[in-house]
N, C-alpha and C. Protein backbone atom coordinates (compact mmCIF):
# COMPACT_ATOMS: atom_id res chain seq x y z
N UNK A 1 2.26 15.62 -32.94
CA UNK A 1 1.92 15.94 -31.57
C UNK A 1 0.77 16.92 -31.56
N UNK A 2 -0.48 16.79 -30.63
CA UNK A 2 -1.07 17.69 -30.48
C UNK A 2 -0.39 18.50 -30.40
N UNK A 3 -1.40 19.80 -30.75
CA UNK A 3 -1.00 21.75 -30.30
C UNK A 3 0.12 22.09 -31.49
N UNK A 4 0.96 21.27 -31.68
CA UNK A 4 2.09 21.61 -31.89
C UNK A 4 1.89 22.04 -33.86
N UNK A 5 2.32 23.80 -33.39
CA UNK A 5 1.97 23.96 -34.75
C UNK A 5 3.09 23.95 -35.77
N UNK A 6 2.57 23.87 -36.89
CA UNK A 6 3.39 23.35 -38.52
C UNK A 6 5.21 24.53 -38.47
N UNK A 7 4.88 25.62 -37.97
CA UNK A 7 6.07 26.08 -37.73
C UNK A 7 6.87 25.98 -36.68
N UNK A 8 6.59 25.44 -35.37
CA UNK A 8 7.92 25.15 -34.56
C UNK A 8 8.11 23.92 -34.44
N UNK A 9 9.44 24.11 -34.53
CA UNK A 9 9.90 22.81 -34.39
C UNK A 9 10.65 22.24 -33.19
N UNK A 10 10.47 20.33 -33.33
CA UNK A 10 10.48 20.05 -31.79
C UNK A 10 11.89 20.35 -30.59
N UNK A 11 12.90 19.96 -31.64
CA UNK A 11 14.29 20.82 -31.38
C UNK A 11 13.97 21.92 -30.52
N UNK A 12 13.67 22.72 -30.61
CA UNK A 12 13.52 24.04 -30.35
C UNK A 12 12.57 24.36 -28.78
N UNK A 13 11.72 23.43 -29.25
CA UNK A 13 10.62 23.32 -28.22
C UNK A 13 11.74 22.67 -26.86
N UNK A 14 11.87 21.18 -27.35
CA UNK A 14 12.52 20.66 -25.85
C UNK A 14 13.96 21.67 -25.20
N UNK A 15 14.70 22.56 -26.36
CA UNK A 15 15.45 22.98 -25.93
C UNK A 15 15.27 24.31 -24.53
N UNK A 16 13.69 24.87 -25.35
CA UNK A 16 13.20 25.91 -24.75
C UNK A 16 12.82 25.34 -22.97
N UNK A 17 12.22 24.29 -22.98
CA UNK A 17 11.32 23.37 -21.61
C UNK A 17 12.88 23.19 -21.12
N UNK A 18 13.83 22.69 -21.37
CA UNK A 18 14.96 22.37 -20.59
C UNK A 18 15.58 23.52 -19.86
N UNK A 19 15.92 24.50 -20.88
CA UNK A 19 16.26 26.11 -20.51
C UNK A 19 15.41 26.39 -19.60
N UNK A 20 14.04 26.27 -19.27
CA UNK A 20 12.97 26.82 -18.36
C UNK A 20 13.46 25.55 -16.99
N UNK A 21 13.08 24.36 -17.12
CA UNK A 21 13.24 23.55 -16.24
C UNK A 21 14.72 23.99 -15.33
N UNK A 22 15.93 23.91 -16.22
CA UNK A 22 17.65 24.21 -15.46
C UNK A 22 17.36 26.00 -14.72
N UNK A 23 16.85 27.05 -15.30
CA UNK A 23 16.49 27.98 -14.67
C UNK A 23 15.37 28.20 -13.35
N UNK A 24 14.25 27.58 -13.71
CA UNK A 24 13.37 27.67 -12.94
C UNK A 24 12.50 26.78 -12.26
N UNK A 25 13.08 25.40 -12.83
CA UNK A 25 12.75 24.04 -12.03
C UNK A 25 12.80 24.28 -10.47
N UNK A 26 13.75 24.28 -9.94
CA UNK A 26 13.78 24.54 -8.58
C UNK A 26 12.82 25.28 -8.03
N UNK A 27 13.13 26.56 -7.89
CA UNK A 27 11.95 27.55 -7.79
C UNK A 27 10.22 27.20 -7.52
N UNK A 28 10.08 26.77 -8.60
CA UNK A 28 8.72 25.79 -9.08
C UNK A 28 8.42 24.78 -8.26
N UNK A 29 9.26 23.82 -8.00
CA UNK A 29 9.43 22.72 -7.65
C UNK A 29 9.23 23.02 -5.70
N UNK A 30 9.57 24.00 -5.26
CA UNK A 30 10.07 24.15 -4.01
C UNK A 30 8.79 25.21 -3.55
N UNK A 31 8.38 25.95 -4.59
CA UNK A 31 7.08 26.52 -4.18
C UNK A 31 5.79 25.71 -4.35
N UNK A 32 5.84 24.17 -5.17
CA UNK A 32 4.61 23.72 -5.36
C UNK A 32 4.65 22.62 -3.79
N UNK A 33 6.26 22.30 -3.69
CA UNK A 33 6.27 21.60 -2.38
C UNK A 33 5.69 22.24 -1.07
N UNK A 34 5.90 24.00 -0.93
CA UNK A 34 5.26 24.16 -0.19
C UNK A 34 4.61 24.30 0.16
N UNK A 35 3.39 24.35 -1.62
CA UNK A 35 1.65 24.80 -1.26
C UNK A 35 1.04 23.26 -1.07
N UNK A 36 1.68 22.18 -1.04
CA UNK A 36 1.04 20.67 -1.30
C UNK A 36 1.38 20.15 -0.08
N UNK A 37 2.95 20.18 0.20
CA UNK A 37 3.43 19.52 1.39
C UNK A 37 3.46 17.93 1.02
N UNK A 38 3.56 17.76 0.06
CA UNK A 38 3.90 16.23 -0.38
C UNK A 38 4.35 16.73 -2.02
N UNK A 39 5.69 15.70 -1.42
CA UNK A 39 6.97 16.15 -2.81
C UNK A 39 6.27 15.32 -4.29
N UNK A 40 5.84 14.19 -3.98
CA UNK A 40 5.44 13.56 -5.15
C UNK A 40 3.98 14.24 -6.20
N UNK A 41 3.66 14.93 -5.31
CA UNK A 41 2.42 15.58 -5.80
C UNK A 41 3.22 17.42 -6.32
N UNK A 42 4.00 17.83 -5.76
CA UNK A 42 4.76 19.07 -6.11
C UNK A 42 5.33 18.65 -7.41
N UNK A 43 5.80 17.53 -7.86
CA UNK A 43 6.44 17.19 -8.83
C UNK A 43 5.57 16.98 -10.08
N UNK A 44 4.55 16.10 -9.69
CA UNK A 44 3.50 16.32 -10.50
C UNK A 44 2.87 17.43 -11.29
N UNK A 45 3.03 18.58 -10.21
CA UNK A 45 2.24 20.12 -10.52
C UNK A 45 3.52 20.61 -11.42
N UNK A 46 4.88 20.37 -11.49
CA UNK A 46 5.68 20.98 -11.98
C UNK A 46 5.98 20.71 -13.20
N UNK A 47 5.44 19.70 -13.42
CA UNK A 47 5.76 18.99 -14.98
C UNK A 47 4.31 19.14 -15.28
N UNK A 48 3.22 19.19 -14.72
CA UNK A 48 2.01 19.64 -15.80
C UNK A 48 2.38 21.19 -15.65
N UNK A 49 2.99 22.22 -15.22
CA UNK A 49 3.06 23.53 -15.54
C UNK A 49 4.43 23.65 -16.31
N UNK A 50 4.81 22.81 -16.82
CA UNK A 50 6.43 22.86 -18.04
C UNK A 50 5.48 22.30 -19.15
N UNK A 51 4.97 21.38 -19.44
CA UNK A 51 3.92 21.09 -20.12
C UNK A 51 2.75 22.30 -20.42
N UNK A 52 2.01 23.20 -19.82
CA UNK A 52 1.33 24.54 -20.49
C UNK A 52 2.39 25.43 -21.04
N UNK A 53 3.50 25.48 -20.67
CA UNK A 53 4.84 26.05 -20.84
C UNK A 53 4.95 26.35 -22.64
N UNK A 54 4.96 24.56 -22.08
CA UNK A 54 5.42 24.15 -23.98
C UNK A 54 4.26 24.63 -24.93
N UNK A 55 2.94 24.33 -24.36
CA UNK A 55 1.76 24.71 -24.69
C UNK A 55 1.68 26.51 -25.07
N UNK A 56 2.20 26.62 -24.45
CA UNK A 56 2.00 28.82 -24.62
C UNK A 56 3.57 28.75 -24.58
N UNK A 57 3.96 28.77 -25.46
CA UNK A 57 5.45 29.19 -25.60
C UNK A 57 5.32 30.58 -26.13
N UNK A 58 4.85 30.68 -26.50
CA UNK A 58 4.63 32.17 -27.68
C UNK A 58 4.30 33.01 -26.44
N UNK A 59 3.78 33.09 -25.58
CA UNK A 59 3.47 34.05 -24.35
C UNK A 59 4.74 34.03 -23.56
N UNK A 60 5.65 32.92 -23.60
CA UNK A 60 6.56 33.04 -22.51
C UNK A 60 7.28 33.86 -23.57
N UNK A 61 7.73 33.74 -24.86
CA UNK A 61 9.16 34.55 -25.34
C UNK A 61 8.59 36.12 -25.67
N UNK A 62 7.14 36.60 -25.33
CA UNK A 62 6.45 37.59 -26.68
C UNK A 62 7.79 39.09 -25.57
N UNK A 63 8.19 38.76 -24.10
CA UNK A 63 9.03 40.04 -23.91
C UNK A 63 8.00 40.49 -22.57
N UNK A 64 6.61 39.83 -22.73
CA UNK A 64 5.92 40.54 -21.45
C UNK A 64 5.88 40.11 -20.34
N UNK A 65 6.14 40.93 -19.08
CA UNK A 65 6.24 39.84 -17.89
C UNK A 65 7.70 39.24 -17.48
N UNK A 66 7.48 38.77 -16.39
CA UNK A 66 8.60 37.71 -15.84
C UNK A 66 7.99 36.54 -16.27
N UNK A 67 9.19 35.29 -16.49
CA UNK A 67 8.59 34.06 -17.31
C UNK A 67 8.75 33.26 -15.71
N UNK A 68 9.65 33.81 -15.04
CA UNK A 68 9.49 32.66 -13.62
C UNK A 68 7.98 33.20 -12.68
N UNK A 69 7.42 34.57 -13.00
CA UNK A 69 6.02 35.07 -12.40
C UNK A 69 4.87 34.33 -12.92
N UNK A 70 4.97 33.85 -14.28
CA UNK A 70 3.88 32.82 -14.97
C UNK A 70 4.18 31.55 -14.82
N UNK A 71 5.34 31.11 -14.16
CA UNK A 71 5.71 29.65 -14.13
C UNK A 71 5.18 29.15 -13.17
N UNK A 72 5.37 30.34 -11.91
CA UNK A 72 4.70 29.85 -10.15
C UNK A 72 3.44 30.52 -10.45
N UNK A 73 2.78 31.27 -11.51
CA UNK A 73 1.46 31.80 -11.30
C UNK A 73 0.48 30.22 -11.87
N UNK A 74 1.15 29.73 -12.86
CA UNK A 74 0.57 28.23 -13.22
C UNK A 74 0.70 27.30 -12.34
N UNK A 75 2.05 27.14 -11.41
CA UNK A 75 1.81 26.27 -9.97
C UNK A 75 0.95 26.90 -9.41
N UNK A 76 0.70 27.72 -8.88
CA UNK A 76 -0.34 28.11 -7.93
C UNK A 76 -1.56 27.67 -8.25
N UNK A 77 -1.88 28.04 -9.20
CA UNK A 77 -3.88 27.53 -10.13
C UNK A 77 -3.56 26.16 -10.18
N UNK A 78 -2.48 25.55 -10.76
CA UNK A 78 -2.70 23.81 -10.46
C UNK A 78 -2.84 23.20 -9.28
N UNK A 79 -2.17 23.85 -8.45
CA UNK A 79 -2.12 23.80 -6.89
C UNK A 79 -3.75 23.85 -6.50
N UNK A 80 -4.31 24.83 -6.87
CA UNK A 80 -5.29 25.27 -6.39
C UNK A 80 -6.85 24.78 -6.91
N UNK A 81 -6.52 24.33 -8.12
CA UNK A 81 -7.20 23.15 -9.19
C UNK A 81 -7.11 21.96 -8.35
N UNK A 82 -6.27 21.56 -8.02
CA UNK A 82 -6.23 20.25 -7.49
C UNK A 82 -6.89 20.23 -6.10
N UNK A 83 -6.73 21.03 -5.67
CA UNK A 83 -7.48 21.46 -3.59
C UNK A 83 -9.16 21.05 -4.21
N UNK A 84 -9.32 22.18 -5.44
CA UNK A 84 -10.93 22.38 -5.60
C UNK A 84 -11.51 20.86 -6.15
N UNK A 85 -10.64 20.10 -6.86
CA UNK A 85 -11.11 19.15 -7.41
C UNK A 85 -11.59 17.94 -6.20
N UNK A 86 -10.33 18.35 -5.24
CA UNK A 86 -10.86 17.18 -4.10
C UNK A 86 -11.76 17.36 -3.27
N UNK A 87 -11.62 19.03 -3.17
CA UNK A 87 -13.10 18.93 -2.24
C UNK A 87 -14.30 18.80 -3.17
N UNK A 88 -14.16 18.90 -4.06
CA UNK A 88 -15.85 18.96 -4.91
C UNK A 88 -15.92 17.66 -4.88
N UNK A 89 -15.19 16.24 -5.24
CA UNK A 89 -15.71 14.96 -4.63
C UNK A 89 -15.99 14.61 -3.53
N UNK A 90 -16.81 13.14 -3.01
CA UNK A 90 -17.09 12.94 -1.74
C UNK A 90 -16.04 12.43 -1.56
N UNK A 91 -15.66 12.67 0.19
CA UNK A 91 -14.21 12.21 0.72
C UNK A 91 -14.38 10.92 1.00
N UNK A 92 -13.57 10.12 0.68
CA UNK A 92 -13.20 8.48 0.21
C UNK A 92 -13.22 7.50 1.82
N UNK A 93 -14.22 6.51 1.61
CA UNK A 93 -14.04 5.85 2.74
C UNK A 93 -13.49 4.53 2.68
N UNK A 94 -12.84 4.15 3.80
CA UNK A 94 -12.07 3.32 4.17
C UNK A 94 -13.01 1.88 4.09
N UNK A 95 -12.45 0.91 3.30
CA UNK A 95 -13.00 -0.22 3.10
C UNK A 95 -13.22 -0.95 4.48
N UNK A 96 -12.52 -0.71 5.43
CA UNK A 96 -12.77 -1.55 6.78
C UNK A 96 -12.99 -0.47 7.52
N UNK A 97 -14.19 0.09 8.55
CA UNK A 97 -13.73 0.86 9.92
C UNK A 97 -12.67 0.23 10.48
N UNK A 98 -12.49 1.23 11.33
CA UNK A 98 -11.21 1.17 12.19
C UNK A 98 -11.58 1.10 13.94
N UNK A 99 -13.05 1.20 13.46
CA UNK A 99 -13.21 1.04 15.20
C UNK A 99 -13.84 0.27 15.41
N UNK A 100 -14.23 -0.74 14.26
CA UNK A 100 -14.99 -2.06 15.19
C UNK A 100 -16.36 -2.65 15.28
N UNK A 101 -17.00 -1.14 14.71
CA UNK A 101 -17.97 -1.08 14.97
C UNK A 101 -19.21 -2.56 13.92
N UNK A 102 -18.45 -2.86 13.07
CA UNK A 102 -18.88 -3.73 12.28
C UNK A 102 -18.37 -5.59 12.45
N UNK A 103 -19.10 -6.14 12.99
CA UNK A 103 -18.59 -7.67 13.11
C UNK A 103 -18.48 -8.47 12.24
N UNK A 104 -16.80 -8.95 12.23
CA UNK A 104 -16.17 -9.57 11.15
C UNK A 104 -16.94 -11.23 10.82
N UNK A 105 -16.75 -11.35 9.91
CA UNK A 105 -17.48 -12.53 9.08
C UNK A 105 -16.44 -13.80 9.63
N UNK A 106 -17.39 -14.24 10.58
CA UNK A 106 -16.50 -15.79 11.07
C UNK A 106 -16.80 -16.68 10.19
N UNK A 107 -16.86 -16.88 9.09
CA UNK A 107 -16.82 -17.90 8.28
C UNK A 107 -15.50 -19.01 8.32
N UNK A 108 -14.71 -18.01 7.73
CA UNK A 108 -13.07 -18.56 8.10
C UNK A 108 -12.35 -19.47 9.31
N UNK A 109 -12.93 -18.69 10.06
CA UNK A 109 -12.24 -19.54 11.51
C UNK A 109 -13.67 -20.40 11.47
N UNK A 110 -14.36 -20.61 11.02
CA UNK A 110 -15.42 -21.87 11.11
C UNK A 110 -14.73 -23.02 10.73
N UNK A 111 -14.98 -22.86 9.22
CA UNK A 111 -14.17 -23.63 8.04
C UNK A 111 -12.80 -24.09 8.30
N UNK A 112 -11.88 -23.42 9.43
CA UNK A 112 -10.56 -23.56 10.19
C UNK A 112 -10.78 -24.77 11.05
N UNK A 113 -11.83 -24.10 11.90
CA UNK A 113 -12.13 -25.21 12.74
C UNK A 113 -12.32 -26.87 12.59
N UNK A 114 -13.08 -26.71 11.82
CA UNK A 114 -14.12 -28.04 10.76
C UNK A 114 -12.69 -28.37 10.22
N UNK A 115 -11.42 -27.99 9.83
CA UNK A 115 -10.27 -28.89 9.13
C UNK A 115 -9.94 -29.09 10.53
N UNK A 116 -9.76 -28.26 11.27
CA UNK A 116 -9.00 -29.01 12.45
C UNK A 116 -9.44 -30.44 13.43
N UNK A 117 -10.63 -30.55 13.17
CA UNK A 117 -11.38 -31.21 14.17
C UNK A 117 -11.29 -32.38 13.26
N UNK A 118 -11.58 -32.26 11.80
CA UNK A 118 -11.52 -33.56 10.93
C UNK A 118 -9.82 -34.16 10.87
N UNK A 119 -9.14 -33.64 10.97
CA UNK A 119 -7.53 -33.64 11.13
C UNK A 119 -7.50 -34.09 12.51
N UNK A 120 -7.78 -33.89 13.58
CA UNK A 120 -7.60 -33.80 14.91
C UNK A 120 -8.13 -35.67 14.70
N UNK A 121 -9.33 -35.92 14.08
CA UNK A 121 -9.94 -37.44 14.18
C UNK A 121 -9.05 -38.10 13.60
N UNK A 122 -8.31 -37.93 12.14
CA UNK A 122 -7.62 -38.92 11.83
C UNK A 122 -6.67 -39.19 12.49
N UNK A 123 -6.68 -38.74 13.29
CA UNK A 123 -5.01 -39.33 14.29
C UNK A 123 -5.67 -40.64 15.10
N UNK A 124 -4.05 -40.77 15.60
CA UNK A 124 -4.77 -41.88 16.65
C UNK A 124 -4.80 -41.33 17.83
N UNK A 125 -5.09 -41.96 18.71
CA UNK A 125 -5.75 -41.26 20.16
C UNK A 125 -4.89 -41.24 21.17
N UNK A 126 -4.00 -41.96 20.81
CA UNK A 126 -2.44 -41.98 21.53
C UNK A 126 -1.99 -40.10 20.87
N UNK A 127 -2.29 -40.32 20.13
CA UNK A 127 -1.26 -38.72 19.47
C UNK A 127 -2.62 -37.70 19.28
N UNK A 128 -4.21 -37.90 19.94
CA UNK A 128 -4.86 -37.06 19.93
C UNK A 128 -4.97 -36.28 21.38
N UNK A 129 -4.95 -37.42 22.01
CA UNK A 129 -4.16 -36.93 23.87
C UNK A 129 -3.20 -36.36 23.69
N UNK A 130 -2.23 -36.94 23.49
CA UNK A 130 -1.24 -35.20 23.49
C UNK A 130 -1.56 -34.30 23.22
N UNK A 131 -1.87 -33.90 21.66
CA UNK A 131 -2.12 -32.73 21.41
C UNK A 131 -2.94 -32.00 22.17
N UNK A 132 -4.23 -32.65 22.71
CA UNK A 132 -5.13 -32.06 23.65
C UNK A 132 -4.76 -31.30 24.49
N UNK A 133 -4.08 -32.15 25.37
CA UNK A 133 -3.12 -31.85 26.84
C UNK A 133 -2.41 -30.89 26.48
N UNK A 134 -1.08 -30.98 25.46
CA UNK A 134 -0.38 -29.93 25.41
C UNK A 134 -0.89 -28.59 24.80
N UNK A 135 -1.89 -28.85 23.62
CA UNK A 135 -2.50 -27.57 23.06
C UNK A 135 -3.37 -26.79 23.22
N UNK A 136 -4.48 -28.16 23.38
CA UNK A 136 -5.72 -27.49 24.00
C UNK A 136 -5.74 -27.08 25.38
N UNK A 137 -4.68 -27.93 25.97
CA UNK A 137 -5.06 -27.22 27.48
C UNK A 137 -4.09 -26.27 28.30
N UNK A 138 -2.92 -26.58 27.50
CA UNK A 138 -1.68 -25.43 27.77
C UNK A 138 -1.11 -26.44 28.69
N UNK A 139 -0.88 -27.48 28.96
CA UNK A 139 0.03 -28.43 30.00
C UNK A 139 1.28 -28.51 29.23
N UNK A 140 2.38 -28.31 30.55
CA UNK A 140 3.23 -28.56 30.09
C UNK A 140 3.88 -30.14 30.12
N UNK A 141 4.99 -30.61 29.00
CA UNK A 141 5.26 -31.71 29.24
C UNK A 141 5.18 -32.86 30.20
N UNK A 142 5.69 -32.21 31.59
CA UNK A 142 5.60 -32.78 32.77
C UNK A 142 4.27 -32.88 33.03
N UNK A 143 2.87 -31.83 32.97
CA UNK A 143 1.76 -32.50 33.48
C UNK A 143 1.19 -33.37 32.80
N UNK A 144 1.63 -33.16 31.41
CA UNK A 144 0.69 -33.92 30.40
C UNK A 144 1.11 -35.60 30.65
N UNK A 145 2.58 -35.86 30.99
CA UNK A 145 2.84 -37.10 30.95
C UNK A 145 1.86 -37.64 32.20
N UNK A 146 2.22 -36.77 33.30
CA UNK A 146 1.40 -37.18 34.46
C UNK A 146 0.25 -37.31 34.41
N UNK A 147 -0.70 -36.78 33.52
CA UNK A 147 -2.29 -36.46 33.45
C UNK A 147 -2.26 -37.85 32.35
N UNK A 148 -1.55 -38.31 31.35
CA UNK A 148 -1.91 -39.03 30.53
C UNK A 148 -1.19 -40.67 31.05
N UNK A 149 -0.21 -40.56 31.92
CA UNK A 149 0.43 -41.72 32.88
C UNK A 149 1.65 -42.23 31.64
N UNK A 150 2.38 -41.65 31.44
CA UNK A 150 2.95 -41.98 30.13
C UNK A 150 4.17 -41.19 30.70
N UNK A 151 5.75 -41.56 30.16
CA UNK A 151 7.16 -40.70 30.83
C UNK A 151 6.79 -39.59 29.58
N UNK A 152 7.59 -38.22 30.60
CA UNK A 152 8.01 -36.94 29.30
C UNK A 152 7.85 -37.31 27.73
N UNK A 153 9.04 -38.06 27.80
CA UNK A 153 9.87 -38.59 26.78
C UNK A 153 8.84 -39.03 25.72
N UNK A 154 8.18 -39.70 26.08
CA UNK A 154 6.45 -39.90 25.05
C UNK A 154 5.76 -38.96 24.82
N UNK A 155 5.61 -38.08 25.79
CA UNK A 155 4.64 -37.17 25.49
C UNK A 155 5.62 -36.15 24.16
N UNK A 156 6.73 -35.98 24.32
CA UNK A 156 7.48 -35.09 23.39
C UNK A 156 7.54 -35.77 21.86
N UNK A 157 7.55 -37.60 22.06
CA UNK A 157 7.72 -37.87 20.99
C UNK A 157 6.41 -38.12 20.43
N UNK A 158 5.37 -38.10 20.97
CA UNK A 158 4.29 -38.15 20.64
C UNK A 158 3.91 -37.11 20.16
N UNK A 159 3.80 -36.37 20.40
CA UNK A 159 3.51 -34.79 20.11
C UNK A 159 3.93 -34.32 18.71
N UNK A 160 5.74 -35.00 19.02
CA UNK A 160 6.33 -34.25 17.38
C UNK A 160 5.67 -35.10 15.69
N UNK A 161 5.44 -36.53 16.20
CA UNK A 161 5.11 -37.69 15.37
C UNK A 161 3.23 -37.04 15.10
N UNK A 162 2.78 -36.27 16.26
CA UNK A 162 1.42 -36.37 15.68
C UNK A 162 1.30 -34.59 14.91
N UNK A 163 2.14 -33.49 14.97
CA UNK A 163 2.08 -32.54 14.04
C UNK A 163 2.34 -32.85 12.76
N UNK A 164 3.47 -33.55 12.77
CA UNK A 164 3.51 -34.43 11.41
C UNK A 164 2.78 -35.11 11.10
N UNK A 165 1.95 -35.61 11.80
CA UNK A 165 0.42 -36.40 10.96
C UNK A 165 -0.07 -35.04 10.38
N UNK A 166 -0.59 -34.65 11.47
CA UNK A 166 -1.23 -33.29 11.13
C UNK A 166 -1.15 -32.27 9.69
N UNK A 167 0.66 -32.12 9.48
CA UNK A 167 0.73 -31.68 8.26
C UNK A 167 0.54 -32.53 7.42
N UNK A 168 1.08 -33.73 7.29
CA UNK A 168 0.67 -34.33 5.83
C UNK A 168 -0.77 -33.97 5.92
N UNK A 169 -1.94 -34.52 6.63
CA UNK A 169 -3.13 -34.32 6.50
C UNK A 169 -3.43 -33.25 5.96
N UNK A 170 -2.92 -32.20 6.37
CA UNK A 170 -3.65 -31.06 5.83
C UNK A 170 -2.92 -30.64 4.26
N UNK A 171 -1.58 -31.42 4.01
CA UNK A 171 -0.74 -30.72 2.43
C UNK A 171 -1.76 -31.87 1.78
N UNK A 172 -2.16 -32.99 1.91
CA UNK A 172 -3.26 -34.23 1.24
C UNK A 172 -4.51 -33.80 1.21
């Protein structure tokens, strides 16, 4: 392992980070939550400051100091490392505005269209009138039969017989 020098051993080490974590995890954990205000990022700061921990062990046991005053003094600078790091980048922009200001690429609903209209021809014209009537023009059953001189009852079965054209056409 990096750092890790020829006389301590790892035993010792994880026992030491656990002893620190069951003592002063919380603590840590609850002061990095409150300088961040997002738990997943407090958690983050708390395990890279148990990690310098392990790193300077020899400073935490040498007797000087409080070891929970250097535990939140290392949350704080990571805390505060991390603020400086984001503002020194440029702040991140959003792949789409949100207001509009940019007009979306009608390609799609072109290419939509152009299947529909080639789909719309292979039918027959018995089941292209319906659809018209009922889709394109918003009629309901009753006008469409009347507008096309045909009972309900056709126009419904017409209708259902020509979406089903429709899909096979378009799964072919």
């Amino acid at each position: 392992m990096a750092g890790l020098r020829p006389d301590r051993r790892p035993e010792v080490d994880e026992a030491l980070i656990r002893s620190l974590y069951e003592e002063h995890g919380r603590a840590m954990l609850a002061y990095a939550t409150q300088l961040t205000r997002d738990r997943a990022a407090a958690e983050d700061i708390v395990q890279e400051a148990l990690v310098r921990a392990w790193r300077h062990a020899d400073s935490l046991v040498n007797g000087k100091g409080s070891v929970r005053g250097w535990l939140l003094t290392v949350v704080r600078n990571l805390v505060t490392d991390t603020v400086r790091a984001r503002k020194a980048r440029p702040p991140e922009v959003p792949e789409s505005p949100t207001d509009g200001a940019i007009e979306r690429d009608h390609a799609d609903q072109v290419v939509n269209s152009m299947v529909v209209v080639d789909a719309l021809n292979r039918l027959s014209q018995e089941h292209r009138e319906v659809l018209e009537q009922v889709y394109l023009r918003g009629s309901t059953v009753a006008e469409a039969a009347k507008a096309l001189g045909i009972p309900p009852g056709t126009v419904k079965s017409r209708s259902y017989y020509a979406l089903r054209a429709l899909r096979d056409i378009a799964v072919h």
